[in-house]
N, C-alpha and C. Protein backbone atom coordinates (compact mmCIF):
# COMPACT_ATOMS: atom_id res chain seq x y z
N UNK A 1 5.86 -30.30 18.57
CA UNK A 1 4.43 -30.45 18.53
C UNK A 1 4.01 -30.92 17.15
N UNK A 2 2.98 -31.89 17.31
CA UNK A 2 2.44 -32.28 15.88
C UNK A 2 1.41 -30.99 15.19
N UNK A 3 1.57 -31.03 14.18
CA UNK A 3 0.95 -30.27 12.92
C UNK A 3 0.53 -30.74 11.66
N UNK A 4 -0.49 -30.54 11.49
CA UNK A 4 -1.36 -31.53 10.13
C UNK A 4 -0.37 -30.24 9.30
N UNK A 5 0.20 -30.95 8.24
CA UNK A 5 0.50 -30.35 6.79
C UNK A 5 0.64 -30.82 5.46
N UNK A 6 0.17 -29.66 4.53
CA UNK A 6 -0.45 -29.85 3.62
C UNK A 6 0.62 -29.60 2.30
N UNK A 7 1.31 -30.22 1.86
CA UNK A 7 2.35 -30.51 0.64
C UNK A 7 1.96 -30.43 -0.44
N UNK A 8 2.27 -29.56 -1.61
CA UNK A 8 1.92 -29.81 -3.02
C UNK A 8 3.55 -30.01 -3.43
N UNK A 9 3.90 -30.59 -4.81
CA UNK A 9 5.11 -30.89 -5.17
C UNK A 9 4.78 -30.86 -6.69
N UNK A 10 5.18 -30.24 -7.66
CA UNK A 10 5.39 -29.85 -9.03
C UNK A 10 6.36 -30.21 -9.17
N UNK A 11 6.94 -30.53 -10.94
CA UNK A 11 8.10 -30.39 -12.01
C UNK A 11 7.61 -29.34 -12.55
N UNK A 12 8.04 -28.33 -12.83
CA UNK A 12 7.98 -27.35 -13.32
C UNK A 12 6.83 -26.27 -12.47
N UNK A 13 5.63 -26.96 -13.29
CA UNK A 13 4.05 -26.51 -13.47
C UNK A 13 3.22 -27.56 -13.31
N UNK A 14 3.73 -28.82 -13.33
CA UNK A 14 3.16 -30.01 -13.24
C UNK A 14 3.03 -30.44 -11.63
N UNK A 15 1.66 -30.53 -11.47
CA UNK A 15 1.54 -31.33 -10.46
C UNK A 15 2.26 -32.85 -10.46
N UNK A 16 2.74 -33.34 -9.10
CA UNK A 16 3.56 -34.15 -9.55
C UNK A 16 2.54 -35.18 -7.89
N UNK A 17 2.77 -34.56 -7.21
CA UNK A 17 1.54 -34.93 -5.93
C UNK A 17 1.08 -34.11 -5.04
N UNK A 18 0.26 -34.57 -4.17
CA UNK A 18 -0.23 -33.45 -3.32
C UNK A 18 -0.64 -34.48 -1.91
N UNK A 19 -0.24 -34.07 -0.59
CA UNK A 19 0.20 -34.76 0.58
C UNK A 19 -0.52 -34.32 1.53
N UNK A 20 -1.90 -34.67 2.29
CA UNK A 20 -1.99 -34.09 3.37
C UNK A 20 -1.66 -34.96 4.84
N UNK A 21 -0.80 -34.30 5.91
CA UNK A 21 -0.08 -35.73 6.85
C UNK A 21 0.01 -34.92 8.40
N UNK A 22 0.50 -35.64 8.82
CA UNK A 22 1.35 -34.36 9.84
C UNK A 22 2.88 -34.54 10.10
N UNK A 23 3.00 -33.69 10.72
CA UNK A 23 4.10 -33.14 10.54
C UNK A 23 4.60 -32.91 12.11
N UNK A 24 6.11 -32.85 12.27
CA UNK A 24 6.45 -32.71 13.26
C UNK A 24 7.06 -31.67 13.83
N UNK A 25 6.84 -30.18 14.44
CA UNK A 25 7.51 -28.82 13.98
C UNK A 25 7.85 -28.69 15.45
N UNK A 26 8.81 -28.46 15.49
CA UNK A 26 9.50 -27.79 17.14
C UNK A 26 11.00 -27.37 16.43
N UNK A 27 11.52 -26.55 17.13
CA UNK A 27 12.50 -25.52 17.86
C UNK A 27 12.87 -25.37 16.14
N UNK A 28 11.49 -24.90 15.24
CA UNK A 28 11.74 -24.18 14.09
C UNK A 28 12.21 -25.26 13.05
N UNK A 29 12.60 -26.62 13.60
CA UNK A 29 12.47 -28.33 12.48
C UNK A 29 11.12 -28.31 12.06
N UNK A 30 10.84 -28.77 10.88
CA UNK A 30 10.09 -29.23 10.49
C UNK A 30 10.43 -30.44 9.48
N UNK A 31 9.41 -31.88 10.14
CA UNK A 31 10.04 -32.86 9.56
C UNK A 31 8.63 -33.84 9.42
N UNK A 32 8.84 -33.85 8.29
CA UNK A 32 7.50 -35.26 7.96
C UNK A 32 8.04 -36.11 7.27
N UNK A 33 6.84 -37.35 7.11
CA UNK A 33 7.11 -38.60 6.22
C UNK A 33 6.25 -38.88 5.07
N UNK A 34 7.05 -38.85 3.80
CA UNK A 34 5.86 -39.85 2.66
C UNK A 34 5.75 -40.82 2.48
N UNK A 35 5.48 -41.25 1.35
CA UNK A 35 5.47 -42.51 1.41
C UNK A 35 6.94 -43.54 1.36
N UNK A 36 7.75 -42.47 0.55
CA UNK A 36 9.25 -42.79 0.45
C UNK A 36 10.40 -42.74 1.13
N UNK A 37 9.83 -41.05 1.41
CA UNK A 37 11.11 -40.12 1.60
C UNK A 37 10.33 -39.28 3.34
N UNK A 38 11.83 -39.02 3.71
CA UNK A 38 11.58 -38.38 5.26
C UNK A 38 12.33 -37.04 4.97
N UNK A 39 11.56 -36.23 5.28
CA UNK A 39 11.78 -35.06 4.78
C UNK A 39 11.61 -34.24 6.34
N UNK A 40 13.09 -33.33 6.36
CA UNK A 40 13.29 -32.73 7.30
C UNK A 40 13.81 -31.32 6.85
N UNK A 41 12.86 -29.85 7.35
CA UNK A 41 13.77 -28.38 6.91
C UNK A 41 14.00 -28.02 8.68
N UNK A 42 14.97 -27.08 8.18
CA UNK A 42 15.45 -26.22 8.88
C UNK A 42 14.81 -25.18 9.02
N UNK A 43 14.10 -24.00 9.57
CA UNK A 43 13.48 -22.98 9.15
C UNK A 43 14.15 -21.90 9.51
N UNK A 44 15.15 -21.96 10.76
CA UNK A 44 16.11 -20.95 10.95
C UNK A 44 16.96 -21.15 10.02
N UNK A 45 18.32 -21.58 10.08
CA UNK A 45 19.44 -21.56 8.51
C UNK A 45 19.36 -22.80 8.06
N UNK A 46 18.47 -22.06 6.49
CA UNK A 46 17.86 -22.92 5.57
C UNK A 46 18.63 -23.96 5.37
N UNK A 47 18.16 -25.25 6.00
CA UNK A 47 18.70 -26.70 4.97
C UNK A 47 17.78 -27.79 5.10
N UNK A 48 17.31 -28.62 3.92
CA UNK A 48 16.15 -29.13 3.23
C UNK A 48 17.25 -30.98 2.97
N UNK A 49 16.80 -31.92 3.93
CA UNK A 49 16.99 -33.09 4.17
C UNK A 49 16.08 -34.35 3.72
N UNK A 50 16.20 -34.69 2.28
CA UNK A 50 14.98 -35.53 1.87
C UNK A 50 16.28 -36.77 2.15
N UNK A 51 15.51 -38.12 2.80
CA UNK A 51 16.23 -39.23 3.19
C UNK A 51 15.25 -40.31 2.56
N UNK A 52 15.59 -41.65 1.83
CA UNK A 52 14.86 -42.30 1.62
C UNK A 52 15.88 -43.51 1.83
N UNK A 53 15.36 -44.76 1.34
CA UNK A 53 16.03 -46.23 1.47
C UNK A 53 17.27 -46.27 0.60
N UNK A 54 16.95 -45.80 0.05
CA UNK A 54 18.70 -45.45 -1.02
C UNK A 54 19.69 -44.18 -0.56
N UNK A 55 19.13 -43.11 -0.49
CA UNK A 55 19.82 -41.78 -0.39
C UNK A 55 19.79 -40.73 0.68
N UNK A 56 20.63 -40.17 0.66
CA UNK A 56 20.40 -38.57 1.44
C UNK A 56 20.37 -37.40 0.66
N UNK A 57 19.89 -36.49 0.48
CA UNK A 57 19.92 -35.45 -0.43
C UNK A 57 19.79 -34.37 0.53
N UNK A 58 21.02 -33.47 0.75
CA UNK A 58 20.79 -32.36 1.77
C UNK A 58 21.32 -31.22 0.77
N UNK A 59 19.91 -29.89 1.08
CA UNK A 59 20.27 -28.94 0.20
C UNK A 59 20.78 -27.79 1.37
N UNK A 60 21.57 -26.79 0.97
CA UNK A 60 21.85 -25.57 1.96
C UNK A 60 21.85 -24.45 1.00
N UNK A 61 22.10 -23.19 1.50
CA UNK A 61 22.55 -22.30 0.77
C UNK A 61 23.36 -22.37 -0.17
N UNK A 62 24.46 -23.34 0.41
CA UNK A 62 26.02 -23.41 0.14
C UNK A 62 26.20 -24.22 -0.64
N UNK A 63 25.65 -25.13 -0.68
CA UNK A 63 25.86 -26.39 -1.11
C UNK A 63 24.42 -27.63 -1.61
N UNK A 64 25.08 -28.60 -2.03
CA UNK A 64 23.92 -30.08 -2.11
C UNK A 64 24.95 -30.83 -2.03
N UNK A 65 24.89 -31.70 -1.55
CA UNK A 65 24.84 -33.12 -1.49
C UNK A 65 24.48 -34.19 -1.17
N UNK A 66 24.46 -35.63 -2.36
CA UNK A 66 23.98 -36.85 -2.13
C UNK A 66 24.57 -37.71 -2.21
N UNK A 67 24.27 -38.78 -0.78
CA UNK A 67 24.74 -39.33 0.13
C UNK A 67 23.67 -41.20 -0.72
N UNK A 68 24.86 -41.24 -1.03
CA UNK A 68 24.30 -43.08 -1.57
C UNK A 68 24.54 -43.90 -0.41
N UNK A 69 23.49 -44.17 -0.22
CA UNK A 69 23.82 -45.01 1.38
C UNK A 69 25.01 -46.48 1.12
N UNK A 70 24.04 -47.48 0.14
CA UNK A 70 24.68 -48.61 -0.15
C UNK A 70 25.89 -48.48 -0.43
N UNK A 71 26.82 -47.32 -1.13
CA UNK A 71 28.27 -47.13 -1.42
C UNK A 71 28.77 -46.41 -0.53
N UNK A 72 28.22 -45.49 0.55
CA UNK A 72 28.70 -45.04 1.51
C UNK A 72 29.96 -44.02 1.00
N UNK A 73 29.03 -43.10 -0.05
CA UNK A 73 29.64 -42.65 -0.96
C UNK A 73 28.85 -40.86 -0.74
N UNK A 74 29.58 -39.66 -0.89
CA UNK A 74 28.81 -38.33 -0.74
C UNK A 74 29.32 -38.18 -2.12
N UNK A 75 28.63 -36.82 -2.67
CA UNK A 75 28.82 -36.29 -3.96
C UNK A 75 28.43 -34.92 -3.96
N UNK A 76 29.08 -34.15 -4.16
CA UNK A 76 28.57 -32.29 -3.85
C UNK A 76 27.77 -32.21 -5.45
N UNK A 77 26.74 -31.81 -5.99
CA UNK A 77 26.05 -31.79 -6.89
C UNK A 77 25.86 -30.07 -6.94
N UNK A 78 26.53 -29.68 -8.59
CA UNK A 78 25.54 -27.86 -8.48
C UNK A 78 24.19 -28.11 -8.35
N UNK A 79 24.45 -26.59 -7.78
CA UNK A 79 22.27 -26.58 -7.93
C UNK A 79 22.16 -25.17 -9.24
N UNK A 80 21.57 -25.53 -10.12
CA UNK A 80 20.84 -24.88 -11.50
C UNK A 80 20.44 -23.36 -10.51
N UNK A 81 19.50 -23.52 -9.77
CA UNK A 81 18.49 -22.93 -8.90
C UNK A 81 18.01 -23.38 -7.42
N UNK A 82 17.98 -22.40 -6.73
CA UNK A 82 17.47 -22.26 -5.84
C UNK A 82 16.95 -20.91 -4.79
N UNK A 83 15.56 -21.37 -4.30
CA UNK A 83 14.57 -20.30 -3.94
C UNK A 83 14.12 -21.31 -2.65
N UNK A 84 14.21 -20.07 -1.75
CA UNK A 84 13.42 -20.47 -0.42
C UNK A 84 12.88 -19.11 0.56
N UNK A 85 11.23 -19.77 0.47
CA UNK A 85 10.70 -18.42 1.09
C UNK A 85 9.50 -18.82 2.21
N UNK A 86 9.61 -18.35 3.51
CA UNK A 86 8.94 -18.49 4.36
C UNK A 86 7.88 -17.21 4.48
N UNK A 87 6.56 -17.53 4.33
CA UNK A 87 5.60 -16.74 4.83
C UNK A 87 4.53 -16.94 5.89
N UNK A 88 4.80 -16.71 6.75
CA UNK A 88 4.21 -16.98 8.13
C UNK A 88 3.74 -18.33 8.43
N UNK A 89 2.96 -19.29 7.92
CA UNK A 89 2.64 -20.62 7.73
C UNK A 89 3.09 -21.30 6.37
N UNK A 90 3.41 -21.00 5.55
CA UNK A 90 3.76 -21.04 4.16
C UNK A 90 5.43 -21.38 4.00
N UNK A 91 5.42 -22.11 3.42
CA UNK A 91 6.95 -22.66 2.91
C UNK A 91 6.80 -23.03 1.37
N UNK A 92 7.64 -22.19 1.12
CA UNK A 92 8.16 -22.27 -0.49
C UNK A 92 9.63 -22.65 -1.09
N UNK A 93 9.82 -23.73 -1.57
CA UNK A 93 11.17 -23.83 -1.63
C UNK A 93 11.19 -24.29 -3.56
N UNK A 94 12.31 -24.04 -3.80
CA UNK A 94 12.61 -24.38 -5.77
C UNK A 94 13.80 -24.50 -5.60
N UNK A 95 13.69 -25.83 -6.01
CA UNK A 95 15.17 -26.37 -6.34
C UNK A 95 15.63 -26.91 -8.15
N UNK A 96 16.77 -27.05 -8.69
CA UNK A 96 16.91 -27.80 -9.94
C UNK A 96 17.97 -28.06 -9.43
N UNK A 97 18.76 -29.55 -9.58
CA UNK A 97 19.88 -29.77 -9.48
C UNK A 97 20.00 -29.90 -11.40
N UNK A 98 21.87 -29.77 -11.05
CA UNK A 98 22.42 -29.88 -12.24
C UNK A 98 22.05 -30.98 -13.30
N UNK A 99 21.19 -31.99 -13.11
CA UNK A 99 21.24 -33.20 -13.59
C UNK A 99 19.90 -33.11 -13.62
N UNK A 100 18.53 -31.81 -13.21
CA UNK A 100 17.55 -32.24 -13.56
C UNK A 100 17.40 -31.25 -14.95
N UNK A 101 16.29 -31.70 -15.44
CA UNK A 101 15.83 -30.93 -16.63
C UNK A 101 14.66 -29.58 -16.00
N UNK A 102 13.83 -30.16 -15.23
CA UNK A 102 12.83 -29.02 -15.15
C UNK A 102 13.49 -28.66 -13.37
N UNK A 103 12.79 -27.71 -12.88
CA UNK A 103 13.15 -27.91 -11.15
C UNK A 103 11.97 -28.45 -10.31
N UNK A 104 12.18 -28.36 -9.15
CA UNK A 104 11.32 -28.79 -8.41
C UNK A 104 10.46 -28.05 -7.38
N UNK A 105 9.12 -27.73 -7.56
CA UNK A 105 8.62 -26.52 -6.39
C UNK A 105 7.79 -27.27 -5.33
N UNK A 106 7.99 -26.58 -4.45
CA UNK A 106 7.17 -27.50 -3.22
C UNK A 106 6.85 -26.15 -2.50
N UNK A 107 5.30 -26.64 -2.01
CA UNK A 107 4.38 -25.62 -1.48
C UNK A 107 4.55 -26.84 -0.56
N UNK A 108 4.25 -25.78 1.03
CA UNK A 108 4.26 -26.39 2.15
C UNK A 108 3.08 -25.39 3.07
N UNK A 109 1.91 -25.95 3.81
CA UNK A 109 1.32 -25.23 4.61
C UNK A 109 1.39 -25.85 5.83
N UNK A 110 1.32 -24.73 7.01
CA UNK A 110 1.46 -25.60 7.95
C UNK A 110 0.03 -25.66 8.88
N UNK A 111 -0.59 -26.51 9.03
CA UNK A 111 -1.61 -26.36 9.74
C UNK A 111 -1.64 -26.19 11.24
N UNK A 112 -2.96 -26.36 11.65
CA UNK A 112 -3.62 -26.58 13.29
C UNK A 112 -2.70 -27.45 13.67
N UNK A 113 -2.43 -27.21 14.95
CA UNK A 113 -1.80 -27.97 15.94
C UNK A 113 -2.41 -29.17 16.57
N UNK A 114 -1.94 -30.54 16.21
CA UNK A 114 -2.90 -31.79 16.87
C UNK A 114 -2.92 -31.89 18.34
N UNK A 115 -3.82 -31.65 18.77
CA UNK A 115 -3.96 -31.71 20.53
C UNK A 115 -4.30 -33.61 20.69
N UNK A 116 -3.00 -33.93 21.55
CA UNK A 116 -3.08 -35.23 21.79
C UNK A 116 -3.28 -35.31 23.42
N UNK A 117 -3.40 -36.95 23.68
CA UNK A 117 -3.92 -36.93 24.91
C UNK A 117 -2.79 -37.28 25.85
């Protein structure tokens, strides 16, 4: 079912953008599009799928890795940090990979359900 949702995305403390779109949420996926990147979570066992024209970047508990499309190349990357917290409509996730300097927080709300025809 479609769902209007509402994205904020920080470096650190820094607003970095803020997204309102919809979103596509069934059997606990949740997956939208920006302007770049297609962004797909898991909400049962956490894993966070940002895909764009160059890359794959899949985060898990366990692991990260990114997937260079053009070299057809994977790379397991540490993660510095990571935080993921679901509150009833609310998605919170913090990531730093090894290679960033600050991390990355993303507020996620999930809205009203779009009644289509």
């Amino acid at each position: 079912m479609n769902r209007n949702i509402y994205i904020k995305t920080y470096e650190e403390d820094n607003l970095l953008f803020s997204l309102e779109t919809i979103g596509n949420f069934e059997d606990n996926i949740l997956s939208y599009a920006t302007d770049n990147d297609t962004i797909k979570i898991n909400l049962d066992k956490f894993s966070f799928t940002k895909t764009n024209l160059d890359s794959i970047l899949k985060i898990t508990p366990d692991n990260c890795t990114l997937t260079i499309k053009s070299l057809k190349q994977s790379l397991d990357i540490p993660l510095k940090a990571l935080d993921y917290q679901i509150q009833e409509d609310n998605i919170y996730l913090k990531y730093q990979l090894i290679s960033q300097e600050l991390p990355l927080k993303i507020f996620i709300t999930i809205g009203s359900e779009i009644n289509e025809l």
